[in-house]
Each structure stands twice: as C-alpha cells, then as structure tokens.
Protein backbone atom coordinates (compact mmCIF):
# COMPACT_ATOMS: atom_id res chain seq x y z
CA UNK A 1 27.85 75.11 11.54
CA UNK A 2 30.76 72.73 12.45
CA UNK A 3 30.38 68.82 11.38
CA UNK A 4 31.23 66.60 14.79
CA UNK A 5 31.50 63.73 12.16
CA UNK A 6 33.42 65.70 10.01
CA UNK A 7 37.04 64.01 11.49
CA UNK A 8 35.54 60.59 11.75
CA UNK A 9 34.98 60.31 7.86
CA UNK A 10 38.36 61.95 7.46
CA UNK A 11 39.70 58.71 9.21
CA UNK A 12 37.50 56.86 7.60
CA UNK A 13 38.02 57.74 4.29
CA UNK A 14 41.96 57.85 4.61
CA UNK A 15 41.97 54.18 5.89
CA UNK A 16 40.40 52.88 2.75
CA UNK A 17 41.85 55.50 0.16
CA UNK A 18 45.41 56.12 1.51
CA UNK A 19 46.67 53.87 -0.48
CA UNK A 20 44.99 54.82 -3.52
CA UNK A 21 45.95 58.59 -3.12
CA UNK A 22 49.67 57.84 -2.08
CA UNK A 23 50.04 55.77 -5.45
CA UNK A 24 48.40 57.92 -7.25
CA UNK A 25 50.61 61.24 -6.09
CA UNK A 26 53.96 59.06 -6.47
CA UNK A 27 52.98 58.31 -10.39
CA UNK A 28 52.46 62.40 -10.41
CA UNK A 29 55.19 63.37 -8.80
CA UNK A 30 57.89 60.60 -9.60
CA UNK A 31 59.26 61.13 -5.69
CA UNK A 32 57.64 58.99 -3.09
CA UNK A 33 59.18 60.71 -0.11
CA UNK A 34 57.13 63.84 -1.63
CA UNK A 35 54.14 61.80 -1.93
CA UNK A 36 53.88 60.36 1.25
CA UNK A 37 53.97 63.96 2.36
CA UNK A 38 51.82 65.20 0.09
CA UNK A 39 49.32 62.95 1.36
CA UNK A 40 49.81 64.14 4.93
CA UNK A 41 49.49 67.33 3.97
CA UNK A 42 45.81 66.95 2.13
CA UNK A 43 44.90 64.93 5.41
CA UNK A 44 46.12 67.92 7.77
CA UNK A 45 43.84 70.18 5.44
CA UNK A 46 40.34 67.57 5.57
CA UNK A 47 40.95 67.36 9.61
CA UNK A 48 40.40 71.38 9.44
CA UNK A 49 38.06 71.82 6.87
CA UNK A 50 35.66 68.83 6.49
CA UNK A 51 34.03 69.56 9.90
CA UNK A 52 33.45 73.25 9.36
CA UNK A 53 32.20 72.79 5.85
CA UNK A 54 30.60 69.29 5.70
CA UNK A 55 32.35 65.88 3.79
CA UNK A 56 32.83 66.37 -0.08
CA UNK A 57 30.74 64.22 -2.28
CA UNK A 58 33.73 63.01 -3.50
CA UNK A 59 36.25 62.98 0.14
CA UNK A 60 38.95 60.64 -2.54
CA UNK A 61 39.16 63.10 -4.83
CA UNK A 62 38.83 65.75 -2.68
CA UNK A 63 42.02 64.67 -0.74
CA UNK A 64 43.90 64.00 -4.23
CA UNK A 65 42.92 67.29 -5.60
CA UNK A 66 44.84 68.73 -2.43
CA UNK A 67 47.64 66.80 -3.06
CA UNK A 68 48.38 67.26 -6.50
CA UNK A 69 47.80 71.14 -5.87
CA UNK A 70 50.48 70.90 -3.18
CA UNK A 71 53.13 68.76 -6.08
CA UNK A 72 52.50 71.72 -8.27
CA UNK A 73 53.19 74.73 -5.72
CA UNK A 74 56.59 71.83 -4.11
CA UNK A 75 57.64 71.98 -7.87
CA UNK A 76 57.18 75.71 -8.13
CA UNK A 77 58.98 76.42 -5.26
CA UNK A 78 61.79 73.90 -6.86
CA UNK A 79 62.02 75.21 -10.28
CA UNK A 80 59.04 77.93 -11.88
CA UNK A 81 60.13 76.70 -15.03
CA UNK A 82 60.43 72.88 -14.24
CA UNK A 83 59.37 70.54 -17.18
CA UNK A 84 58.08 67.85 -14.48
CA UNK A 85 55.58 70.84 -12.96
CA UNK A 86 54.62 72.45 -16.52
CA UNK A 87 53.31 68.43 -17.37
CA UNK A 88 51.41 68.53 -13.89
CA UNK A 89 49.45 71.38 -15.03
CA UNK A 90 48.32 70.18 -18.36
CA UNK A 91 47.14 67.22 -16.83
CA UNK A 92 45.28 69.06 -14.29
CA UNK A 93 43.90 71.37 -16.39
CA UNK A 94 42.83 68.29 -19.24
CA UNK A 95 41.05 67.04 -16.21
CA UNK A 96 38.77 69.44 -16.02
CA UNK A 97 40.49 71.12 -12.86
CA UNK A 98 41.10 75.06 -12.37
CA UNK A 99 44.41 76.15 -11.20
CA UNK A 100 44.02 78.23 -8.00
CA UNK A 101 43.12 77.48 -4.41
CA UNK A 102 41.76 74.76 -3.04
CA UNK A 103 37.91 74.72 -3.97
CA UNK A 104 35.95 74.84 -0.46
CA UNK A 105 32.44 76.63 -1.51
CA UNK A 106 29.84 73.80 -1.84
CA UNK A 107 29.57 73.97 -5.23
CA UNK A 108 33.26 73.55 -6.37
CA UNK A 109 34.18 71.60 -2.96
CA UNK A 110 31.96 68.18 -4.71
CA UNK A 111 33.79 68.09 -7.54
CA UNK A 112 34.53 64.42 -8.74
CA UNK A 113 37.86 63.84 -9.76
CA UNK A 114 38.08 61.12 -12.37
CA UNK A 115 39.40 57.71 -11.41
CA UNK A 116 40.96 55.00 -13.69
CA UNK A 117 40.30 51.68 -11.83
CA UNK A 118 42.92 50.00 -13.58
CA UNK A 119 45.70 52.78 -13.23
CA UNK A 120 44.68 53.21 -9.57
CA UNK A 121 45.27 49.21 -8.90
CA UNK A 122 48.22 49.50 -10.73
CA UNK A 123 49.38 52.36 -8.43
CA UNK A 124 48.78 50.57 -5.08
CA UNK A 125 50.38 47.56 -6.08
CA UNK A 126 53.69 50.01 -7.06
CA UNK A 127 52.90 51.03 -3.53
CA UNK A 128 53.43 48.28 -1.99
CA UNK A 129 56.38 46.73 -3.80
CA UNK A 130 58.06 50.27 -2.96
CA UNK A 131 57.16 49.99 0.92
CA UNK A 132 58.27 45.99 0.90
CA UNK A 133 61.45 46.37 -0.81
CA UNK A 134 64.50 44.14 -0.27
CA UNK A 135 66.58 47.56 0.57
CA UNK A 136 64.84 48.54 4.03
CA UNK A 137 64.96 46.52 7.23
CA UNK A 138 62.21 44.18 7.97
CA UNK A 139 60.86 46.37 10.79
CA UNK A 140 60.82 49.41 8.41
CA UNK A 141 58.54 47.64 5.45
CA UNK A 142 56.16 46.70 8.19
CA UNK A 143 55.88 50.24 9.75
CA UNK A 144 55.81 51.93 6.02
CA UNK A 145 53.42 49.46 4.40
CA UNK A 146 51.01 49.85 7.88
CA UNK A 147 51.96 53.75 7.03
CA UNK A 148 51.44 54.37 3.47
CA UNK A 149 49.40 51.30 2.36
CA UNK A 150 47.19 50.49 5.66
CA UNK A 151 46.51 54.12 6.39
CA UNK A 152 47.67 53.63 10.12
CA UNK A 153 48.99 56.52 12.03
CA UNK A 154 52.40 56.40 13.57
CA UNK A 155 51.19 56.20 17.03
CA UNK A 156 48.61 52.97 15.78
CA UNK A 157 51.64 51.44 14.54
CA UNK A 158 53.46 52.42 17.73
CA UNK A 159 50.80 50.58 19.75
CA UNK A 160 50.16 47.75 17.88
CA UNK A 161 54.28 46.43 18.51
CA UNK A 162 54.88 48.01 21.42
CA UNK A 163 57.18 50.23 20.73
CA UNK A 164 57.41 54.57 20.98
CA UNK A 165 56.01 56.54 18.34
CA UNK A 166 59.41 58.12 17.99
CA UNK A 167 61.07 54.82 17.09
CA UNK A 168 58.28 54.24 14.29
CA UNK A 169 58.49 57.60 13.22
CA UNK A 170 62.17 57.24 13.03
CA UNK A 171 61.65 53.82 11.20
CA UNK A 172 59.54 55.68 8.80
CA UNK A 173 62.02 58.54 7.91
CA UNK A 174 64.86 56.05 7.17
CA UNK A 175 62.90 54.06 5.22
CA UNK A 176 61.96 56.98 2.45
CA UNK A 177 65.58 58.29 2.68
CA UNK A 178 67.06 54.75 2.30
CA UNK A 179 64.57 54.76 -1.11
CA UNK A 180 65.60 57.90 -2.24
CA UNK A 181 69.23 57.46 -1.87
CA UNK A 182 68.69 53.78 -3.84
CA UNK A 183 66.66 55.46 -6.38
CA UNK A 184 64.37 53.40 -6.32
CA UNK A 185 61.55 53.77 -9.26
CA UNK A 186 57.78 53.74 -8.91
CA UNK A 187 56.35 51.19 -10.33
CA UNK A 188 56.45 47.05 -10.50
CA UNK A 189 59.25 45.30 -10.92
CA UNK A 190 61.08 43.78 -13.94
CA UNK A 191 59.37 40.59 -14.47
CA UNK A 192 62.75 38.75 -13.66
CA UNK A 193 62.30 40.21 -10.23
CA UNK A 194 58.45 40.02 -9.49
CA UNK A 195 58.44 36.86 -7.96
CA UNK A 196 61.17 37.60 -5.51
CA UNK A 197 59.73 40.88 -5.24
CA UNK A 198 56.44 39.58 -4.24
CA UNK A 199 57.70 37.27 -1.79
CA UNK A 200 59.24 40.39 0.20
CA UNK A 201 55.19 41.55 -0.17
CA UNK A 202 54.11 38.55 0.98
CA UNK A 203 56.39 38.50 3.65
CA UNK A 204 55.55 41.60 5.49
CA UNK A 205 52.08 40.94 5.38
CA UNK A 206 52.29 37.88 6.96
CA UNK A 207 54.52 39.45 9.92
CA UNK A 208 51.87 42.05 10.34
CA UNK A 209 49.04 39.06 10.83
CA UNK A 210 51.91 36.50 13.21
CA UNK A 211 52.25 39.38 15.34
CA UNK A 212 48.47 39.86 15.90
CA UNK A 213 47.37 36.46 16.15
CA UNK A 214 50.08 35.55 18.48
CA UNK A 215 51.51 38.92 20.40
CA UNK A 216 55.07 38.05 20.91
CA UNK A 217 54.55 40.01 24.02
CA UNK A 218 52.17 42.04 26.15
CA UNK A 219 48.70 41.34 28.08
CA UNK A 220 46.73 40.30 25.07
CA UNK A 221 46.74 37.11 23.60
CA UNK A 222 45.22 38.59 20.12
CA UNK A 223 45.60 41.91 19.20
CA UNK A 224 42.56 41.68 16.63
CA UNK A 225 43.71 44.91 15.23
CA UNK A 226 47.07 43.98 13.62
CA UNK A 227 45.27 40.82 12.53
CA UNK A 228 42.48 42.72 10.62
CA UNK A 229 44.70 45.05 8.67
CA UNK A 230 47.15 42.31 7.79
CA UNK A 231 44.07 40.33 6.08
CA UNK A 232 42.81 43.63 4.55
CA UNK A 233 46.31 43.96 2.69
CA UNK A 234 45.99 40.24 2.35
CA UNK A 235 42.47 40.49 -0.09
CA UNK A 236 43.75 43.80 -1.55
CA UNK A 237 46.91 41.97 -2.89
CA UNK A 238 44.89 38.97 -4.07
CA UNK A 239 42.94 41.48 -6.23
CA UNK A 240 45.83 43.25 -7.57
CA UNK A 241 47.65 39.44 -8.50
CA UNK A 242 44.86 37.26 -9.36
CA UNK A 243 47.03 34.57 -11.28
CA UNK A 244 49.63 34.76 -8.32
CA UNK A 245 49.03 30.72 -6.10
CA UNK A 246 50.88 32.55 -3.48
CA UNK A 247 49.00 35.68 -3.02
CA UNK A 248 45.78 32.85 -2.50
CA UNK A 249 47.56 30.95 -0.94
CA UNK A 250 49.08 33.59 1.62
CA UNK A 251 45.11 34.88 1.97
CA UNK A 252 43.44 31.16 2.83
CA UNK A 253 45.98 30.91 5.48
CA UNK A 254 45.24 34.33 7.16
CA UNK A 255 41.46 33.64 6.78
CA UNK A 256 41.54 30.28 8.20
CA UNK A 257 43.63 30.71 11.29
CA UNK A 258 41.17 34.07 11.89
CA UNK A 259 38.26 31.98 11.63
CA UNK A 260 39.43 30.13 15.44
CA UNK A 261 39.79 33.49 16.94
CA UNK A 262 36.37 33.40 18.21
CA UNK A 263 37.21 30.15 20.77
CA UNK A 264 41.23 30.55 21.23
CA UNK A 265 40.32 32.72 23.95
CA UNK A 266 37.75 32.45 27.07
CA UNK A 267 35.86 35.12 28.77
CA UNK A 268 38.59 36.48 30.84
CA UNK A 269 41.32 36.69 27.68
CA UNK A 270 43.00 33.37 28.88
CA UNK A 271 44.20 31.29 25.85
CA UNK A 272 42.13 28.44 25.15
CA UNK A 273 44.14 25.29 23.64
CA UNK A 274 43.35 23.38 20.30
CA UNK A 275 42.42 19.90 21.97
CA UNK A 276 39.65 22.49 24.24
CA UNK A 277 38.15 24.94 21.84
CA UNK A 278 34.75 25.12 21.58
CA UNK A 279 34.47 24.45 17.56
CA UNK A 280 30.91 25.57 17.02
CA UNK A 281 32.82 29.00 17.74
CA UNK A 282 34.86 28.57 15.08
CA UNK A 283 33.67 31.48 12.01
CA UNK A 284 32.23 29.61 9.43
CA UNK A 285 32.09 32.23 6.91
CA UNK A 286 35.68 32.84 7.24
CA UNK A 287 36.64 29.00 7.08
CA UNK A 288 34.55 29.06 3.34
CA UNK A 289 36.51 32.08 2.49
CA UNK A 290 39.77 30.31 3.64
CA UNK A 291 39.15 27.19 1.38
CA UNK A 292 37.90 29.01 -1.43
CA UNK A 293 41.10 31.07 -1.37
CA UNK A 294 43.05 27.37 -1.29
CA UNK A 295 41.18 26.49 -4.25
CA UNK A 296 41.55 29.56 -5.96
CA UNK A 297 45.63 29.06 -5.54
CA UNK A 298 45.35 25.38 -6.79
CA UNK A 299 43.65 26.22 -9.83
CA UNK A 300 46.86 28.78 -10.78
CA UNK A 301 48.26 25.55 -11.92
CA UNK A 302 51.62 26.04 -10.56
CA UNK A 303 51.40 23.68 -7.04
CA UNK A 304 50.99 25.55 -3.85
CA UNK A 305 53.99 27.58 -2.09
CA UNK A 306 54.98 27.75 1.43
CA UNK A 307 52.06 29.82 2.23
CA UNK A 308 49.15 27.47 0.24
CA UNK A 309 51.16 24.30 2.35
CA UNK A 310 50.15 26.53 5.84
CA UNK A 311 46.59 27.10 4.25
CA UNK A 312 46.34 23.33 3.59
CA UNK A 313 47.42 22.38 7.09
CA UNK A 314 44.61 24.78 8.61
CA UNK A 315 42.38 23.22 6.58
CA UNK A 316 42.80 20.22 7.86
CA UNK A 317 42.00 21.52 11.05
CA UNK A 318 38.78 23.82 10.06
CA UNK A 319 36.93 20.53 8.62
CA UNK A 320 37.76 18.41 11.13
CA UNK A 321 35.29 18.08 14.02
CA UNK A 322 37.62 17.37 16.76
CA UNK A 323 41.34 16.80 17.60
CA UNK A 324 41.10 13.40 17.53
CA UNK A 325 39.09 13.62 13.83
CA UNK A 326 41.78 15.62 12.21
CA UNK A 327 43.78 13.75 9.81
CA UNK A 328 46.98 14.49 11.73
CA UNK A 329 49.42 11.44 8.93
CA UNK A 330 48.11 14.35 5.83
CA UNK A 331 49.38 17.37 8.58
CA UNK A 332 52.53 14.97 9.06
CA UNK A 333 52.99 14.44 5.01
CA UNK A 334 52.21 18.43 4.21
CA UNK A 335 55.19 19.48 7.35
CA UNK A 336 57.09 17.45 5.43
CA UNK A 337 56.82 18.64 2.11
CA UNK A 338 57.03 22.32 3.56
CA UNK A 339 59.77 21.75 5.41
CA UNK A 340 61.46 20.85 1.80
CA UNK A 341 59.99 24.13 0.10
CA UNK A 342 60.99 26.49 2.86
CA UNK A 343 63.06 24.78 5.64
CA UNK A 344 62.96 26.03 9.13
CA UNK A 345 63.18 25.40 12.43
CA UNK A 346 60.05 26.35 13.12
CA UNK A 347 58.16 24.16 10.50
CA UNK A 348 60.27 21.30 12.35
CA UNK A 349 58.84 21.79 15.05
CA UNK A 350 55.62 21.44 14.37
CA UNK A 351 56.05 18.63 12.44
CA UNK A 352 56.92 17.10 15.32
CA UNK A 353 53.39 18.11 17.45
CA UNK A 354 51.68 16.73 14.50
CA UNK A 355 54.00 13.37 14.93
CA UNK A 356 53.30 13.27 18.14
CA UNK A 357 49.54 13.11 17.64
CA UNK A 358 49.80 10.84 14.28
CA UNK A 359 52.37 8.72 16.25
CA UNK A 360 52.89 9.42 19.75
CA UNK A 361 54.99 10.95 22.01
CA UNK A 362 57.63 8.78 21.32
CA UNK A 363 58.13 9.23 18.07
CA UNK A 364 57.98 13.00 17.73
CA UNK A 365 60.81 13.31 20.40
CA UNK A 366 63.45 13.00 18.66
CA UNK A 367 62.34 15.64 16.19
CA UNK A 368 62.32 18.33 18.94
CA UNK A 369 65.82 16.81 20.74
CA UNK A 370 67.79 17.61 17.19
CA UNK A 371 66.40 20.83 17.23
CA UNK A 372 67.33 21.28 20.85
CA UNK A 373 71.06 20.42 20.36
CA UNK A 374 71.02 22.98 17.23
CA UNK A 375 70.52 25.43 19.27
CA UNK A 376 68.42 27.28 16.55
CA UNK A 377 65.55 27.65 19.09
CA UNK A 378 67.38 28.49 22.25
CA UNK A 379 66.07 32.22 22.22
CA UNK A 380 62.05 31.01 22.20
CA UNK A 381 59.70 29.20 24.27
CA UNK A 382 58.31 27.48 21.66
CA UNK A 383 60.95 24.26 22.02
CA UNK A 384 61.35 23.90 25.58
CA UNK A 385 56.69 24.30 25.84
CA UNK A 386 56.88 21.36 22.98
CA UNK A 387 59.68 19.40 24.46
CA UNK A 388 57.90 19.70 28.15
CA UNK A 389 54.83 18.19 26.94
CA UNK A 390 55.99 15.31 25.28
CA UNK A 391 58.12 14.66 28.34
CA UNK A 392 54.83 14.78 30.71
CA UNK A 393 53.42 12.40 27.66
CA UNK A 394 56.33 9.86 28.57
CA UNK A 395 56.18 10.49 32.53
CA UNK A 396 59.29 12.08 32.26
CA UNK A 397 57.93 14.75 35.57
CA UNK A 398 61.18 16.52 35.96
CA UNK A 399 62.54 16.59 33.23
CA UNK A 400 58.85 18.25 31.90
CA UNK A 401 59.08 20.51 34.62
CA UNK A 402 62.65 21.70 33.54
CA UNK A 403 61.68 22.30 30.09
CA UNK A 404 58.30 24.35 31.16
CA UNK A 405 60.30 26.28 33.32
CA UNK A 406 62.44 27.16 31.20
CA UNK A 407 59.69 28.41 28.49
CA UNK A 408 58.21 30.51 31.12
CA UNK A 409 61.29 32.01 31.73
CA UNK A 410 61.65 32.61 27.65
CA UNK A 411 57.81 33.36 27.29
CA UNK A 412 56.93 37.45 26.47
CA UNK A 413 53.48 37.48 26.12
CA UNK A 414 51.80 37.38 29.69
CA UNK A 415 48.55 35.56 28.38
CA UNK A 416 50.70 32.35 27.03
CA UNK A 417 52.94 32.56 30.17
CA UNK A 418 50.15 31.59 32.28
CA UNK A 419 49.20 28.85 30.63
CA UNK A 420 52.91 27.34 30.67
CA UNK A 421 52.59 28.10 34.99
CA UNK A 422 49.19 26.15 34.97
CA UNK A 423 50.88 23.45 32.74
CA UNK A 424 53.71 23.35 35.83
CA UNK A 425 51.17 23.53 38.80
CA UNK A 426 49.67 20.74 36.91
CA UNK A 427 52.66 18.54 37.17
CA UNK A 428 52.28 18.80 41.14
C-alpha cells in the first residue's frame, strides 16, 4: 500500500540533510557539479519509492547510498577502469555495502549507513565555502547556497526574490560551470584565505536574512521564509566555526532583529514603526539567544566585527523598554565605530536617525545632507524617508513633502510605500 506521507518526509528529510549528503558526495566524487546532481538524482528516486514502500529507518543514508551508487555507475560510464571509481568501491564495500541495485526490500532498504560527525561537519562547511565563493556573482552564491546548502527547490528560491524559476535555474547552472572551469577544490580554504573566505559566507547569509526581513519589493513586508532559512545557515555556521567572533556575531544580529518580527507588523500586514511597537510582542527567547550569541563572540577575544557592532546596536534596542529608554549616545558611539570598521553609506545613515534621537533633528541633518549631495543613495528611498522626517521635525512642510514624495516614488515594496503616503497625508 502507497505511503501519502511518504513525499512529505522526502522534503523533510532533504531540507535538513541536503547539505550533509551534497558534502558528503563532493568528498566522494571530487566534482561538485556531479554531486549536486547526484543528489538530485537520489531525491528523484525517494519521491518514487518512499511512498510505495514506506520511509527507510535510515532516509540520510538511504539517500547517500543512492548517490554514491549513481558516482560509481557516472564513473563507469566515464572510464570501467578509472582509478577514482575502483577507490569508490573499496570504500563501499569496507562499509559494509553490497554492490548491486539499490536495496528496496524492507530488510536491506533500513540499512544504516555509517556517519562520521566530524567528517560530515567538515563536509558542509566545504559546502558552503564552495557555494559562497569570491568567483560567482552575488546573486548566484545566494541561489546555490539556498540550493545545495538550504535544501530549497529552484522554484522556492524563485519565489522567495521574485524572480522566474528559469532565471534561478539559469543562475544555478553558471554557477557550477563557473566552478568547474576555475577548478575550484573541495574543501576549506588555505588558512591565509579563511577569513576572507568566510566573510564571502557571511555575506550571503546575511543577504538571504536583509531580503526577508525587509522585502526590497512585493506585498509583504516580511517574507518569514527567507528569514528562517537565513538564521538556520546562520546556527549551522556557528557550529561548524565556534572560535569565529564573526560567525556569533553575524548569528546575535539575525536572532535579535527576528525577535521584533512578532510587533513590526499589525493585523492587516501594515508595518508597524519602532517608536509604536507593542514590546511585550517582542520574542523573548530569541532576544536571550541573540545576547548569548553577542557574548559568545566577545569571549573569542578578538573585538567584535561589523556584524557583532549590528548585534550590539539591536541590543540596545531589545533591553530597552521604550524608544525613549534606549540608550540612543551608546547607538551613536557603536555607528561610529562601525562606520570606521566597514564604511558605508548606509551605516551613515543611520547614524544619523540615532543622532537625531540622541541629539535632535538638528543635529543629525547634516549627516543625511552630505550623503544627499554624494549621490551614493540617489537609487533608494531610504535617504529621501530619513531626510523627510527630520524636515517635518524642523517644520520644514514642503520641503518634507518633497523628500517623501520622492521615496514613494523610489519605494518597491508596497507594504513600506504606504506608510511613506500616510506619512504625506499626514503633512496635510
């Protein structure tokens, strides 16, 4: 009798253990291309047979059986004399595996296969330093790490930015070409290029959870989602780099700004402002994960990075009980010090909201008029929303109303857009 639940743990299973069974193939095989495919393959193969014939004891090993049968018949169809396959099948066979066809009686089908913890950590971490590197595009080490190291399908990904399938699928296909043709090894990186190496980790990671806590466009404000996988790769990286501040550091700020999800939206999906949110909303149990991330990354010894700076700032606003508690002159003094770290316009700018609240109005202006005439904002809304509050701060009315009309115009994400028109109505 068929299994309805059969293709639910297949996607279950696959979300947690993709990662796992992708590293683990591209150590095998030496070709990550292969492996990613490999992968597919023993996932085509549990969609078809785990609901006729009932989940594995083991579904893991089950799925990494299939794959490393599938190496061995690519490499016989390669080469029937290849060194690389004739090492496959020793180790196979040492492991206590037959050669043959896929086992699928009950008996055979619950097989363990034996994991090493260690080597398997080791593998996804090599995973991800593959998808994340410096060679591909931005866009294509978010759409292979979601791919190889989140377990998300192509049209998930597709979804999640917005985009067609076809264009992540296409992302996807360039980016194991482009790391073929650079021959790029499996496996970490020289310790002279770890750190840089991990920041392109980091990096990606963080662009996963920006783009889900704040959807640069569409008709949701949060697209919890995105947000959840990024901090899933967030505490599976902390794992894998325990001694790394940044890794912490990079975590505490993801859990912190998750834990005001609860009250940065109302009823109806409408944003809800700092200054309004309802802070006995706020999730506690994420705000002590947050901070004992922060600690965690200021015990490594080495001072926090741009990441731990963030963390620091949200902490500042998890333990404060209102707007008007927060210690906005320690926000000020921590901008400040990240803005010498890891200048950016950005980072400017809100050092100048925080001004503005330490300070006043007055004295954050400035900040946000030397960023105007750079020019290195002209493409967001983000300056000309700042800008057109401090102005309605001042009683500057039209020139406010100037500046929020232009960051509607500039504003992508329909949630955030109405705010800025109820921010204009407001000015009469």
């Amino acid at each position: 009798m068929s299994d309805p639940t059969g293709r639910e743990a297949v996607a279950a299973v696959w979300r947690i253990e993709s990662a796992r069974i992708v590293g683990a193939l591209t150590r095998y095989t030496g070709d990550f291309a292969l492996a990613e495919d490999l992968a597919q393959e023993a996932l085509a193969e549990a969609l078809v047979t785990w609901p006729r014939e009932g989940v594995p004891r083991s579904p893991a090993g089950w799925l990494l059986t299939v794959g490393r049968r599938r190496a061995i018949d690519a490499f016989r169809r390669r080469a029937a004399r290849d060194e690389r396959y004739a090492a496959l099948a020793r180790e196979l066979d040492e492991g206590g595996i037959a050669s043959g066809p896929v086992p699928t009686a009950p008996e055979e089908r619950d097989r363990d296969v034996l994991w090493d913890p260690d080597r398997i950590d080791d593998d996804v971490l090599s995973l991800m330093f593959v998808a994340c590197h410096p060679v591909l595009s931005r866009e294509a080490r978010v759409a292979l790490t979601l791919r190889v190291v989140g377990g998300l399908s192509s049209d998930e990904i597709a979804r999640a930015f917005l985009v067609p399938t076809a264009t992540v699928q296409v992302r996807i296909t360039r980016a194991k070409k482009t790391l073929g043709a650079a021959r790029v090894p499996f496996g970490p990186p020289p310790a002279q290029e770890r750190a840089a190496r991990l920041g392109s980790v980091l990096n990606v990671v963080y662009v996963i959870f920006t783009e889900g806590s704040s959807a640069s466009s569409g008709g949701e404000l949060i697209r919890f989602d995105l947000a959840s996988e990024a901090l899933r790769l967030a505490r599976m990286l902390s794992r894998l780099v325990p001694d790394e501040p940044e890794a912490h550091g990079l975590l505490a700020l993801l859990e912190l700004t998750a834990a005001r999800f609860p009250a940065r939206t109302d009823a109806e999906g409408r944003p809800v402002l700092l200054e309004d949110q309802d802070r006995r909303r706020w999730d506690r149990s994420a705000i002590r994960r947050g901070r004992a991330a922060l600690a965690h990354a200021e015990r490594c010894g080495r001072g926090l990075g741009a990441y731990g700076l963030q963390a620091a700032i949200a902490e500042c606003h998890a333990v404060a009980g209102s707007v008007g508690e927060t210690d906005w002159e320690r926000i000020v003094l921590v901008y400040e010090a990240l803005g010498r770290l890891a200048p950016s316009p950005v980072v400017d700018l809100n050092r100048a909201v925080a001004v503005s609240m330490a300070r006043g109005p007055g004295a954050a202006l400035p900040i946000v008029d030397e960023l105007a005439a750079s020019g290195t904002l002209a493409r967001t809304h983000l300056l000309p929303t700042v800008r057109g509050e401090l102005l309605t701060r001042l009683g500057r009315t039209e020139e406010a109303r100037a500046e929020l009309e232009r960051a509607v115009e500039l504003c992508g994400n329909e949630r955030e857009r109405g705010v800025l028109e109820g921010k204009l109505a407001a000015l009469g």
